[in-house]
Protein backbone atom coordinates (compact mmCIF):
# COMPACT_ATOMS: atom_id res chain seq x y z
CA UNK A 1 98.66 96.12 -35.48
CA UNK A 2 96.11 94.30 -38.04
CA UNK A 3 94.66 95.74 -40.87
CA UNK A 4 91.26 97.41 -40.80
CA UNK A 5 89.00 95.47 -43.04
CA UNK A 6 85.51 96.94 -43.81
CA UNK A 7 83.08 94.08 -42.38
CA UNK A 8 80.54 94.72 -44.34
CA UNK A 9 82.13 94.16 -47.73
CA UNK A 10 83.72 91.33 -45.92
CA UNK A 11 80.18 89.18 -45.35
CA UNK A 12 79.07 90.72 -48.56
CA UNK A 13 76.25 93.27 -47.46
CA UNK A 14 75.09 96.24 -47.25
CA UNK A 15 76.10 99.13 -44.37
CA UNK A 16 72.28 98.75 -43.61
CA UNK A 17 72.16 95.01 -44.21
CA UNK A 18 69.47 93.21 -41.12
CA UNK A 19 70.59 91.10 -38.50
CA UNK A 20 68.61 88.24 -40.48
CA UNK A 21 70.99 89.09 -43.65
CA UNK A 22 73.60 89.49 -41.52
CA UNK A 23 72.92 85.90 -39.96
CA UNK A 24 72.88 84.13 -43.45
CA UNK A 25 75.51 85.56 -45.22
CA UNK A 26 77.98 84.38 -42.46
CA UNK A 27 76.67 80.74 -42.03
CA UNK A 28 77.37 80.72 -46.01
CA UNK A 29 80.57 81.75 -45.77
CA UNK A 30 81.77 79.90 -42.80
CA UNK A 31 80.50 77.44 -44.49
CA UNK A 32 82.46 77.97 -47.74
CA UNK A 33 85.68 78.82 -45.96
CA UNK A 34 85.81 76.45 -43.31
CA UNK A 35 89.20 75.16 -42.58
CA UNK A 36 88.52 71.57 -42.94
CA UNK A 37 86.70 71.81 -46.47
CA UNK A 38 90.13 72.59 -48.04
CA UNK A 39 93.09 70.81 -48.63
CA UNK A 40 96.39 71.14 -46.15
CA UNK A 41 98.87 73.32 -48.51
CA UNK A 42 95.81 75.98 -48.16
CA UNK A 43 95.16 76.28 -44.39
CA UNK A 44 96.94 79.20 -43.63
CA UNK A 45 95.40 81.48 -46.51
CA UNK A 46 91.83 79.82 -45.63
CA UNK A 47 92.21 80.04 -41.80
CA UNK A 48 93.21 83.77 -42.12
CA UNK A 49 89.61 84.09 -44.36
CA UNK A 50 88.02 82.32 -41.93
CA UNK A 51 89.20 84.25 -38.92
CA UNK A 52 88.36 87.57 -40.70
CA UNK A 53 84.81 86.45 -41.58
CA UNK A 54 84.16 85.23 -38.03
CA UNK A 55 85.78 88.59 -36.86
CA UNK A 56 83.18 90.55 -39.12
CA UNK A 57 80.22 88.71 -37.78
CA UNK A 58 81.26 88.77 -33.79
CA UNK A 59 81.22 92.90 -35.04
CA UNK A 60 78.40 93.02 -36.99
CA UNK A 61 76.34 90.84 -35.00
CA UNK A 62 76.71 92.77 -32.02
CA UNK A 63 74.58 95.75 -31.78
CA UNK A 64 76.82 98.29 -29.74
CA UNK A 65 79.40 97.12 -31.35
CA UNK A 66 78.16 97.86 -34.73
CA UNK A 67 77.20 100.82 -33.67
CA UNK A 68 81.02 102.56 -32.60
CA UNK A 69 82.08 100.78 -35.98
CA UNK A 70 79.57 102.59 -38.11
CA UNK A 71 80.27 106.28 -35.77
CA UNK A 72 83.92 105.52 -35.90
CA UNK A 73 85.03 103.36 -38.96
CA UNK A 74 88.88 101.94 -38.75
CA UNK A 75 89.38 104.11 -35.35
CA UNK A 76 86.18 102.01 -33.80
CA UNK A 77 88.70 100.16 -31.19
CA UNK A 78 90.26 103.10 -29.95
CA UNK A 79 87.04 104.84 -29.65
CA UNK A 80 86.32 101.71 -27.34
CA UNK A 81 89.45 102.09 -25.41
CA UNK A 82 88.35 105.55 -24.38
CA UNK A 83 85.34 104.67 -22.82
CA UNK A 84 84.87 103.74 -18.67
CA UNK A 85 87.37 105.80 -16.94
CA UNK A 86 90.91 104.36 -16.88
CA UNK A 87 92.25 107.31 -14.97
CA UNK A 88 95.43 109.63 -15.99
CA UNK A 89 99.22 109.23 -15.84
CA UNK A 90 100.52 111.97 -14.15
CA UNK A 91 104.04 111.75 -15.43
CA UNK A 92 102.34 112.27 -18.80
CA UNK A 93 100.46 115.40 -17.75
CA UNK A 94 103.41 116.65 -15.80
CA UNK A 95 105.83 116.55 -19.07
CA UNK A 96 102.63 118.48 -21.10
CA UNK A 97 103.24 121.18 -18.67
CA UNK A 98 107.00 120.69 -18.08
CA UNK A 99 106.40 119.85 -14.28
CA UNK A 100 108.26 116.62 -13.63
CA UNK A 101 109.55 115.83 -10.65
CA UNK A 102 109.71 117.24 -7.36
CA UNK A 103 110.37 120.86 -8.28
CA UNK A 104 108.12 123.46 -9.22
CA UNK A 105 104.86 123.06 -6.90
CA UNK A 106 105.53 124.26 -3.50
CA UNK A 107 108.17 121.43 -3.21
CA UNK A 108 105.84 118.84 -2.74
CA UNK A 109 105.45 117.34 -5.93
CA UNK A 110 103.92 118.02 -9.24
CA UNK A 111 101.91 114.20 -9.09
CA UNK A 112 101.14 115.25 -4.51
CA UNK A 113 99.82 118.78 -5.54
CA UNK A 114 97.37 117.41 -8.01
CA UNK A 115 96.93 114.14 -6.12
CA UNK A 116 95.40 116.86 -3.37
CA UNK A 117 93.22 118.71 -5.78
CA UNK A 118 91.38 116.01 -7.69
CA UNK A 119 92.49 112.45 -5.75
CA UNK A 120 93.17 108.93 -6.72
CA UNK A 121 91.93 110.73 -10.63
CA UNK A 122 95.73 111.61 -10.49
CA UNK A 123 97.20 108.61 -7.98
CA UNK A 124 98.37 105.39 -8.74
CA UNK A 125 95.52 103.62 -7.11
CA UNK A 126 93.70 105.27 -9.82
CA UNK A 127 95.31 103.94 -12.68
CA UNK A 128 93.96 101.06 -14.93
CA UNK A 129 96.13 98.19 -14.67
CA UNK A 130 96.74 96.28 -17.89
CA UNK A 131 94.78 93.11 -17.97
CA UNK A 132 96.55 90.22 -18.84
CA UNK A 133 95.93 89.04 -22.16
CA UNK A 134 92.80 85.82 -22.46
CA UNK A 135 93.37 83.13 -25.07
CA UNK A 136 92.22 83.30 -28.23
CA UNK A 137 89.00 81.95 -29.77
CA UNK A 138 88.86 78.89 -31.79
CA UNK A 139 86.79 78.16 -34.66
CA UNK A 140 85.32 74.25 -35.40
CA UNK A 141 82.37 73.06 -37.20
CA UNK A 142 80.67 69.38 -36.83
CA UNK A 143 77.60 67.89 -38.43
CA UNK A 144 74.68 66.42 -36.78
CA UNK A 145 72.20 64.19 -38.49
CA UNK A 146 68.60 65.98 -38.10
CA UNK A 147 67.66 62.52 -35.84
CA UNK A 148 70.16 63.70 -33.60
CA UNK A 149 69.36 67.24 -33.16
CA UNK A 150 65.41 66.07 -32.96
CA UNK A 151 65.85 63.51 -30.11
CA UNK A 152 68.80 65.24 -28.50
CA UNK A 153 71.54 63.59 -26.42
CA UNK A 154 75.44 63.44 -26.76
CA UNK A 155 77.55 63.75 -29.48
CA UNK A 156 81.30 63.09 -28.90
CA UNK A 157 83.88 65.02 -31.76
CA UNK A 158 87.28 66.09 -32.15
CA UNK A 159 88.69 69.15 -33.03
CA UNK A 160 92.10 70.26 -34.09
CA UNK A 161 93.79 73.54 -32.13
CA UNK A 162 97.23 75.53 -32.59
CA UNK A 163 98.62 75.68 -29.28
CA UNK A 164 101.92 78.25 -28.90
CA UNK A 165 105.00 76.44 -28.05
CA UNK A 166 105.67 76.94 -24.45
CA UNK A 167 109.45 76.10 -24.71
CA UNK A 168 110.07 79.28 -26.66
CA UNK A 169 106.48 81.17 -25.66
CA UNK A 170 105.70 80.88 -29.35
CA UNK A 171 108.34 82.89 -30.91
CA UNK A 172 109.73 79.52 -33.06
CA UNK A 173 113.61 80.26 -31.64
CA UNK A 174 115.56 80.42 -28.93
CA UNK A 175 119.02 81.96 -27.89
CA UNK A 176 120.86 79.06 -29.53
CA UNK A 177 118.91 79.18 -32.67
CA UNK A 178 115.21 77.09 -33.54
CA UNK A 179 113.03 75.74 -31.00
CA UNK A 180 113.51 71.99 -30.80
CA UNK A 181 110.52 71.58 -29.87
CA UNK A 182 108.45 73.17 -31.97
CA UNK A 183 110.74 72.93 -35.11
CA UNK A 184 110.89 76.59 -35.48
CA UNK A 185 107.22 76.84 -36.42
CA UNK A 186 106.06 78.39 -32.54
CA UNK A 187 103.13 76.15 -32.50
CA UNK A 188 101.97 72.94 -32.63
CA UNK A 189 98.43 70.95 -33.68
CA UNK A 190 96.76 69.16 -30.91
CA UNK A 191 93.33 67.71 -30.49
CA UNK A 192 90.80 67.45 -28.12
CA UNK A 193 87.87 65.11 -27.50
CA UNK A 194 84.62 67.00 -26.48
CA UNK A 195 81.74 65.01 -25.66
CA UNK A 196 78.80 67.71 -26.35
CA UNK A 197 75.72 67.95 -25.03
CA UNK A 198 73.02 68.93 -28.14
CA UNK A 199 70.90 72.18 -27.21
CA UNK A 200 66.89 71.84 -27.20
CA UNK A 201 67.26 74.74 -29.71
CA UNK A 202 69.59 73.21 -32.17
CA UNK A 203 69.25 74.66 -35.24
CA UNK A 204 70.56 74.13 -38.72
CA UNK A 205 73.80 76.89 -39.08
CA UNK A 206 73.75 77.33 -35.40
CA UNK A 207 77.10 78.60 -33.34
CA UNK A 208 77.84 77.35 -30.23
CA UNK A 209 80.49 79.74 -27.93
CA UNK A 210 81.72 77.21 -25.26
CA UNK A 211 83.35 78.57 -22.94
CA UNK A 212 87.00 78.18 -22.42
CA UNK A 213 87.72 75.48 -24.81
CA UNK A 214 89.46 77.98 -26.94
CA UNK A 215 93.74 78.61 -26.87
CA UNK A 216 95.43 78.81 -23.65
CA UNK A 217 96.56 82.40 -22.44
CA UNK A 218 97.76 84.46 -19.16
CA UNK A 219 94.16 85.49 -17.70
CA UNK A 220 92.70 82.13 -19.12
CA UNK A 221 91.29 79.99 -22.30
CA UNK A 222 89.23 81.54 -25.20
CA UNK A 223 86.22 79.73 -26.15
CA UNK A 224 85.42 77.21 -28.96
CA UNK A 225 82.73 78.69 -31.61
CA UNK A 226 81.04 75.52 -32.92
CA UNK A 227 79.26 75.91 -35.92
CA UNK A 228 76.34 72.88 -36.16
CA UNK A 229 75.33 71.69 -39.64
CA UNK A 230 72.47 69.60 -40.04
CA UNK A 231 72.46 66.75 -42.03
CA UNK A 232 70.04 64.43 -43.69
CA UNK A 233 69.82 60.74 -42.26
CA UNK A 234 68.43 57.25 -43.17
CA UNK A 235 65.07 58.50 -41.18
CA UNK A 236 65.08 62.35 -40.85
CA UNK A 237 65.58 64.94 -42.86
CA UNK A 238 64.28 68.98 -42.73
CA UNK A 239 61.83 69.87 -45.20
CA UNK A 240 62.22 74.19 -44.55
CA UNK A 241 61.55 74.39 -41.05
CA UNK A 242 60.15 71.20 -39.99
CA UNK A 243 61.40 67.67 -39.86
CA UNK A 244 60.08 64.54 -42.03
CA UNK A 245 60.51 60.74 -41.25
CA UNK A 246 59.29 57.74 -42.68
CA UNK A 247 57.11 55.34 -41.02
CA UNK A 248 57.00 51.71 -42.40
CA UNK A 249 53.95 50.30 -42.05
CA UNK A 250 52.62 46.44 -43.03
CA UNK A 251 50.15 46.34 -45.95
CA UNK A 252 47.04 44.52 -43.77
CA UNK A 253 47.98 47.20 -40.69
CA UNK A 254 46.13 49.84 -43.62
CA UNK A 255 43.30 47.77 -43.68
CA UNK A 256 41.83 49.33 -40.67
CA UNK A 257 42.99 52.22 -38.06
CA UNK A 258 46.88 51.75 -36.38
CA UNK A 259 48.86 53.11 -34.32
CA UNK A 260 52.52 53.40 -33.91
CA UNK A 261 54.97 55.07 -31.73
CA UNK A 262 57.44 57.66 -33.01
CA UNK A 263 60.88 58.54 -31.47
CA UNK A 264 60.25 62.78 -30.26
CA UNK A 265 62.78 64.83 -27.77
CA UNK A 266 62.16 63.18 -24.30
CA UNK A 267 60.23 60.30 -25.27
CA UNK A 268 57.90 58.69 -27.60
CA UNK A 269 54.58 60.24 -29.33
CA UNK A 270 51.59 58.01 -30.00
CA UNK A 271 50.97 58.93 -34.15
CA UNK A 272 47.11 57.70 -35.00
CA UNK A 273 46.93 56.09 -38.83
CA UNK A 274 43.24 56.20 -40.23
CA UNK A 275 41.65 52.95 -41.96
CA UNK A 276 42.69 53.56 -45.83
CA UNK A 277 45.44 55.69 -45.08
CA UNK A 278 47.32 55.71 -48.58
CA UNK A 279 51.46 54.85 -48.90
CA UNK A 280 52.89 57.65 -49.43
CA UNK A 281 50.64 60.47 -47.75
CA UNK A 282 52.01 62.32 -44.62
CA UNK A 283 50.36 62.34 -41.13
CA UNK A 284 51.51 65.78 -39.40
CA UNK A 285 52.09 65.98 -35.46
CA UNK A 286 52.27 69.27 -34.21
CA UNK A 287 54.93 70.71 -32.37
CA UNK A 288 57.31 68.03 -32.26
CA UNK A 289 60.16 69.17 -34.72
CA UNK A 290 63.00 71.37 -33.91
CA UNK A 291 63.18 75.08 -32.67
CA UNK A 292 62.25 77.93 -34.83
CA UNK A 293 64.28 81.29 -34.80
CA UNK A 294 60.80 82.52 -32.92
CA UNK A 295 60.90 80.05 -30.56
CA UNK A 296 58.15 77.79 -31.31
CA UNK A 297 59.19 74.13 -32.33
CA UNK A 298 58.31 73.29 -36.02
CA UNK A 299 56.27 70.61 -37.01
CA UNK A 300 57.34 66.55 -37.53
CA UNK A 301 55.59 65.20 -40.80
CA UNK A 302 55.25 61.38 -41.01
CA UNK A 303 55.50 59.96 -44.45
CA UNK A 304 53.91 56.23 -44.04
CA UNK A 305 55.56 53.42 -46.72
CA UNK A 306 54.96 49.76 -46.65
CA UNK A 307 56.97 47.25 -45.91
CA UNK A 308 57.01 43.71 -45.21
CA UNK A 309 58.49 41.36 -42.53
CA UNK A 310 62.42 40.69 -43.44
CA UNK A 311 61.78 37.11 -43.33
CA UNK A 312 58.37 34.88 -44.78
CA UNK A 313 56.84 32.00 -44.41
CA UNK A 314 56.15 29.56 -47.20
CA UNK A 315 52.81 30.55 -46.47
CA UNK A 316 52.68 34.03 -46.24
CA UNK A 317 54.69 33.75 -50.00
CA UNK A 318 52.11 31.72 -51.39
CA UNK A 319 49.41 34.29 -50.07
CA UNK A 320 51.30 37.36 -51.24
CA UNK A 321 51.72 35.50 -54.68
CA UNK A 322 47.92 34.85 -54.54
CA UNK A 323 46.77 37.99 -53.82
CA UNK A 324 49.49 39.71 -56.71
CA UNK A 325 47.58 37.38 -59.41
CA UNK A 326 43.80 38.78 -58.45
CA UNK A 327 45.34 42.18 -57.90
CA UNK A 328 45.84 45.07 -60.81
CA UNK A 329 48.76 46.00 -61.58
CA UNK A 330 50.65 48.39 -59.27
CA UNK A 331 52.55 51.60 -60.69
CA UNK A 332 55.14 53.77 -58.66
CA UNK A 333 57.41 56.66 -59.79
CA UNK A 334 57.74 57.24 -63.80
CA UNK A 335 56.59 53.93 -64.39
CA UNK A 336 54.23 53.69 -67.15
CA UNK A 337 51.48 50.50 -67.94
CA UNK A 338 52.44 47.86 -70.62
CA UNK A 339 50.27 48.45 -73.93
């Protein structure tokens, strides 16, 4: 039997904390207590944090769920258990009354003579049937670089997974003594390759549930909660909820209107640059960053910078060097002018 543990002092809110607060303060702390952020001589103590964080949120983040946990506190399971009509054992109810067997009802039956009266209620064809148990769920995390969640595609990753031992059903011994092949330890680590397909809604702190990628078990897999973290990358980056890249841009292409076509999700957008356009200042197109909680897609912000061609003429050098001697002098960053 586990140990009741209040979920709410677990994820560090209130009993009337919002789903929104509720939200955050788990992708913090599945952040924090991910099992591949520590080192190996801490797994178990930081996988069973983990699991009862992600236990607290599947809770918590569930309204009827919440709901039987606030009514019924540490007995909120078994309040679920009583709920949708499992039917009766009438061996039970016969020893309440002291009317097993045969005997005692007309001689046919305590179990016939109420089977009569109220039906299958009292019959075995009434009777829940214990559900084999389903696999468990297991918990990953990957990060995506924000170009990759913009523009979509596949991302290919490997996780690691305790699988019980199916020589000794994941006890760790056998008859003779320890499992061989386990080593006594009931499970083992294996990995699997997933090649996953990003969501148009990708969003930063974002869990996946994919279905039946989870630990094997008798009436089938659990699934694989995949938590996404978005990261910043040589182009991309988020700026709250929008995206911002950098668009290089010659120094003569300023000199009158551009244009240039930006990488979007499914294709390319046509972004217009005005004559005089200054290095530096952002160009906004609308509607082509990533989802919002509301549904809407955020905005993409283009920051234009100059550049020049990797390689130059002898030429072009002796026109750039020309045009730096009738120039004034150029200032970025902190720099300050020579007295």
């Amino acid at each position: 039997m586990s140990t009741f543990q209040d979920y709410y002092t677990t994820l560090g809110v209130s009993r009337g904390a919002s789903d929104d607060e509720i939200k955050r303060a788990y992708r913090k702390l599945a952040k924090e207590w991910h099992p591949d952020r520590h080192p190996e001589n801490e797994r178990d103590d930081v996988e069973k944090k983990f699991k009862a964080i992600s236990e607290a949120n599947e809770v918590l983040s569930d309204p009827e769920k919440r709901k039987r946990y606030d009514s019924l506190g540490e007995n909120w399971q078994q309040g679920q258990s009583f709920q949708g009509g499992g039917g009766i054992d009438p061996e039970q109810f016969a020893e309440m009354f002291g009317q097993r067997g045969a005997g005692g009802m007309g001689g046919g039956g305590f179990s016939d003579f109420f089977g009569q009266m109220f039906g299958d209620m009292f019959s075995g064809r009434g009777r829940a049937q214990r559900q084999a148990p389903r696999g468990a769920d297991t918990e990953a995390s990957i990060e995506l670089s924000v170009g990759e969640a913009l523009l979509g595609g596949k991302r290919a990753f490997t996780f690691r997974m305790r699988i019980p031992c199916e020589v000794c059903g994941g006890q760790g011994r056998l008859a003779t003594g320890a499992c061989p092949a386990c080593g006594g330890l009931g499970a083992s680590n294996q990995q699997k390759n997933i090649d996953l397909k990003i969501p148009d809604d990708v969003r930063d702190g974002q869990v996946l549930r994919l279905r039946g990628l989870g630990q094997p078990g008798a009436a089938g897999p659990g699934d694989l909660l995949l938590m996404l973290t978005l990261m910043p990358d040589d182009v991309y980056r988020l700026r709250g909820r929008d995206v911002e890249a950098e668009v290089i841009i010659a120094p003569w292409d300023l000199l009158h209107e551009t244009k240039v076509n930006v990488a979007v999700r499914g294709g390319t957008a046509t972004a217009r640059i005005p004559e005089g356009t200054k290095p530096g200042q952002k160009l906004r197109l609308r509607g082509q960053g990533l989802h919002k909680p509301d549904g809407n897609r955020g905005d993409l912000y283009l920051v234009v910078r100059l550049g020049l061609p990797e390689s130059l003429s002898d030429k072009q050098r002796e026109l750039l060097q020309e045009l730096g001697e009738h120039s004034s002098p150029v200032r970025g960053g902190a720099a300050t002018s020579e007295s």
